[in-house]
Every structure is written in structure tokens, then in C-alpha cells.
N, C-alpha and C. Protein backbone atom coordinates (compact mmCIF):
# COMPACT_ATOMS: atom_id res chain seq x y z
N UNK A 1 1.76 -11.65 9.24
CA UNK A 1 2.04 -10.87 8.08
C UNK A 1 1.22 -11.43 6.93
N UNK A 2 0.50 -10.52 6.16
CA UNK A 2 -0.35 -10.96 4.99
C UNK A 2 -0.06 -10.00 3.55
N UNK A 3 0.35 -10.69 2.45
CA UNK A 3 0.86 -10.09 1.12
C UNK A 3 -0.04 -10.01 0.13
N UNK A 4 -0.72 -11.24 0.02
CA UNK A 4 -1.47 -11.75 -1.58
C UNK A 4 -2.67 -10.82 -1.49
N UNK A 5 -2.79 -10.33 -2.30
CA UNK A 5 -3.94 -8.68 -2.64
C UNK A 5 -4.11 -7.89 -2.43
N UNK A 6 -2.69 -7.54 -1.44
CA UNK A 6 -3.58 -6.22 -1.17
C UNK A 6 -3.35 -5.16 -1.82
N UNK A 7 -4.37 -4.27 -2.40
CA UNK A 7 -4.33 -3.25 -3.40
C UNK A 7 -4.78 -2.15 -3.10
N UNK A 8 -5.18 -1.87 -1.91
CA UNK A 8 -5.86 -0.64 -1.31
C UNK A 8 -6.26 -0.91 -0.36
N UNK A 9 -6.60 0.63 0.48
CA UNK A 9 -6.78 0.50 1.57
C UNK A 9 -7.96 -0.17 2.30
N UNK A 10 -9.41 -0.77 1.72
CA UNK A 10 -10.38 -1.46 1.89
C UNK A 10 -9.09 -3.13 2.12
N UNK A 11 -8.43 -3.75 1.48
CA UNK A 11 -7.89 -4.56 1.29
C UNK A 11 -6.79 -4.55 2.32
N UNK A 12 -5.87 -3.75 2.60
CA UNK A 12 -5.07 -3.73 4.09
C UNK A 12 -5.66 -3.78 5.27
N UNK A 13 -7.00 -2.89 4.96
CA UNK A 13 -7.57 -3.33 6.35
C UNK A 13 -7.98 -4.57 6.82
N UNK A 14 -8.46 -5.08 5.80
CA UNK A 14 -9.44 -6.41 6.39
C UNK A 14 -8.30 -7.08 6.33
N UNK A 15 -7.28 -7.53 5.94
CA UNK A 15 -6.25 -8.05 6.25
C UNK A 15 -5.31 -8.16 7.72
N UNK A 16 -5.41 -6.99 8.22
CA UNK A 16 -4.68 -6.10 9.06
C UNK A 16 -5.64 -6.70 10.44
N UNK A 17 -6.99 -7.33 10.16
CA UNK A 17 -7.60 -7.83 11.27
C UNK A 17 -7.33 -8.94 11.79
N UNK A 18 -6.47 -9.83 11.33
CA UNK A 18 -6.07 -11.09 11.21
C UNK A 18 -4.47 -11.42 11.21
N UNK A 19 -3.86 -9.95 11.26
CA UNK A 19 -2.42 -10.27 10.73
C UNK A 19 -1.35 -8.43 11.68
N UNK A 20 -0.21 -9.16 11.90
CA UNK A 20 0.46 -8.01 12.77
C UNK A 20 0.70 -7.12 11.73
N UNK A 21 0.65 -7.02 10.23
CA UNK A 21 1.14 -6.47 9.22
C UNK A 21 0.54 -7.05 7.83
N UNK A 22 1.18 -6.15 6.91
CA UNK A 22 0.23 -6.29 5.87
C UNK A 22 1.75 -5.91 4.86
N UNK A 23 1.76 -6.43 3.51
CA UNK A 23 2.97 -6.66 2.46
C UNK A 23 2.35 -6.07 1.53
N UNK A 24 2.80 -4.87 0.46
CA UNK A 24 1.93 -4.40 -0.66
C UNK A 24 3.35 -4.47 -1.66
N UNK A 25 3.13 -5.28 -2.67
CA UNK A 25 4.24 -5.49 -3.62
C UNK A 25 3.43 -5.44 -4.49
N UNK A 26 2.94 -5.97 -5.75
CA UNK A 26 2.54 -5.76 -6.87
C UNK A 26 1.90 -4.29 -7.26
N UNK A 27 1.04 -4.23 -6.43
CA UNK A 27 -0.05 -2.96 -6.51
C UNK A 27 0.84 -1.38 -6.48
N UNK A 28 1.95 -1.40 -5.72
CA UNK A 28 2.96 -0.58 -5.34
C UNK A 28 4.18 -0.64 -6.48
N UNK A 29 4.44 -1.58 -7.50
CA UNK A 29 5.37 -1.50 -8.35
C UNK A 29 4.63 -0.82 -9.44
N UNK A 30 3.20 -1.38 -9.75
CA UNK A 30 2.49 -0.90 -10.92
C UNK A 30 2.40 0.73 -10.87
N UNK A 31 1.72 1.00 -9.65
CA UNK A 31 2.14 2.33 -9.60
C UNK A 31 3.41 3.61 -9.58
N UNK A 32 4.38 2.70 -9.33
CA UNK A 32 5.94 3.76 -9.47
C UNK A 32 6.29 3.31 -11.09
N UNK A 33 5.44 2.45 -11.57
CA UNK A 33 6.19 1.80 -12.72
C UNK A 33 6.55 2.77 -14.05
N UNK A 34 5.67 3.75 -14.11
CA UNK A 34 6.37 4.74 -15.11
C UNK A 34 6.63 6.21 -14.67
N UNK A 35 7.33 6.14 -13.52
CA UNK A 35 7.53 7.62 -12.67
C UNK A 35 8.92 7.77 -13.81
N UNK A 36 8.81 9.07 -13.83
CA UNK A 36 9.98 9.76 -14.77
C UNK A 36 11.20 9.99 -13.44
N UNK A 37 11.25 9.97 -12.40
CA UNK A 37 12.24 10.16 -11.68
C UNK A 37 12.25 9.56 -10.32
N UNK A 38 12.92 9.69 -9.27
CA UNK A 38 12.75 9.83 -8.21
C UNK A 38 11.79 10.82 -7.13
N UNK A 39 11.85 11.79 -7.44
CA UNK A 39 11.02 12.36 -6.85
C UNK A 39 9.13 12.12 -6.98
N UNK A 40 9.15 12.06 -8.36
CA UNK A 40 7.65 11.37 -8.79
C UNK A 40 7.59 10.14 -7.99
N UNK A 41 8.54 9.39 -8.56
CA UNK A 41 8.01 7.38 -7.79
C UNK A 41 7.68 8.02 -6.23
N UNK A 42 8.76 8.53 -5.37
CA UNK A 42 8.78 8.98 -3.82
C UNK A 42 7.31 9.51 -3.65
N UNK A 43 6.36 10.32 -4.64
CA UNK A 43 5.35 11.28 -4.13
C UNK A 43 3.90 10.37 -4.88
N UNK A 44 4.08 9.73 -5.52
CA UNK A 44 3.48 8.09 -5.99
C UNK A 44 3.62 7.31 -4.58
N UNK A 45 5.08 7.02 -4.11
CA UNK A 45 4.76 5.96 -3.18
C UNK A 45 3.75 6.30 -2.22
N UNK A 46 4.25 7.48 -1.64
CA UNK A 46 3.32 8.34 -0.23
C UNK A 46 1.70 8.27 -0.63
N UNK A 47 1.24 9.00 -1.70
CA UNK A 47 -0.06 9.24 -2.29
C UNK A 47 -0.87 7.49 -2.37
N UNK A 48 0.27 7.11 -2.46
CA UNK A 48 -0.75 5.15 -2.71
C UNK A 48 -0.05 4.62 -0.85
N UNK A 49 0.35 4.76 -0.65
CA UNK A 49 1.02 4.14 0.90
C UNK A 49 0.08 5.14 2.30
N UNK A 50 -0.44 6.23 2.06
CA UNK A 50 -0.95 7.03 3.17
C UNK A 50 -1.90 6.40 3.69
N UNK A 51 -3.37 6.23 2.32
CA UNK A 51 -4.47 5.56 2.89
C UNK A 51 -4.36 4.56 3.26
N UNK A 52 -3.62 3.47 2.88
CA UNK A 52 -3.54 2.40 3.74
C UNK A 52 -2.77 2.49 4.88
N UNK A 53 -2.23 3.25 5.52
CA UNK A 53 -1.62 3.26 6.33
C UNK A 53 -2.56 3.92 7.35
N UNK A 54 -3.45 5.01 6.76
CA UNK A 54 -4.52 5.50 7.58
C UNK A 54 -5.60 4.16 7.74
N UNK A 55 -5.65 3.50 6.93
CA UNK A 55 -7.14 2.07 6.97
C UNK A 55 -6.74 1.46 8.35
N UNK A 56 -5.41 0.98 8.13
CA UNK A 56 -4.70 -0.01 9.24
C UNK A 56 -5.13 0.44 10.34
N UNK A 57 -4.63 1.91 10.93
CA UNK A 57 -4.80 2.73 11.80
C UNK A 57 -6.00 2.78 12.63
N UNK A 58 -6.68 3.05 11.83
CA UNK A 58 -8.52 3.44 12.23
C UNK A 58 -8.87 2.07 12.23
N UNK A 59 -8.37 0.87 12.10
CA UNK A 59 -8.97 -0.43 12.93
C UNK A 59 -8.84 -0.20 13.99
């Protein structure tokens, strides 16, 4: 498991080569950080969580 930087999906991947998983905390708070609701933060999380989830993948 690897946490410290990763901020996008260039950054999960190369991580993701070395590690069963990958931790996105900072980069992921900044972005829900001024959602007016729930539904915004939820469609924020997906929109910043997809590509890296597609980077991981396509290793």
C-alpha cells in the first residue's frame, strides 16, 4: 500500500507498480472541500477517483 503523493492518475500509477494499492487522502479532501452538498462532493469524488482508477487498471 502506497499514500504520500498521490495526486493523479500519472501518480497512482507509478505507484501502483510497486504496491498492491494506492491511498489518495489529501488530493481527494482538497477537492470535495467546498462541495455545497452531497451530491456535488459524491460527483467530485467519481470525476477525481475514475482516472485513477482507470491508470491503475491499464498497468
Amino acid at each position: 500500500m502506497a499514500g504520500f503523493g498521490i495526486k493523479d492518475a500519472a501518480s497512482a500509477a507509478a505507484m501502483a507498480v510497486d504496491a498492491d494499492g494506492v491511498v489518495v487522502g489529501s488530493a481527494l479532501v482538497a477537492t470535495l472541500a467546498d462541495a455545497t452538498g452531497a451530491d456535488e462532493a459524491a460527483a467530485r469524488a467519481k470525476a477525481f477517483l475514475a482516472p485513477l482508477r482507470q491508470a491503475i487498471d491499464a498497468r
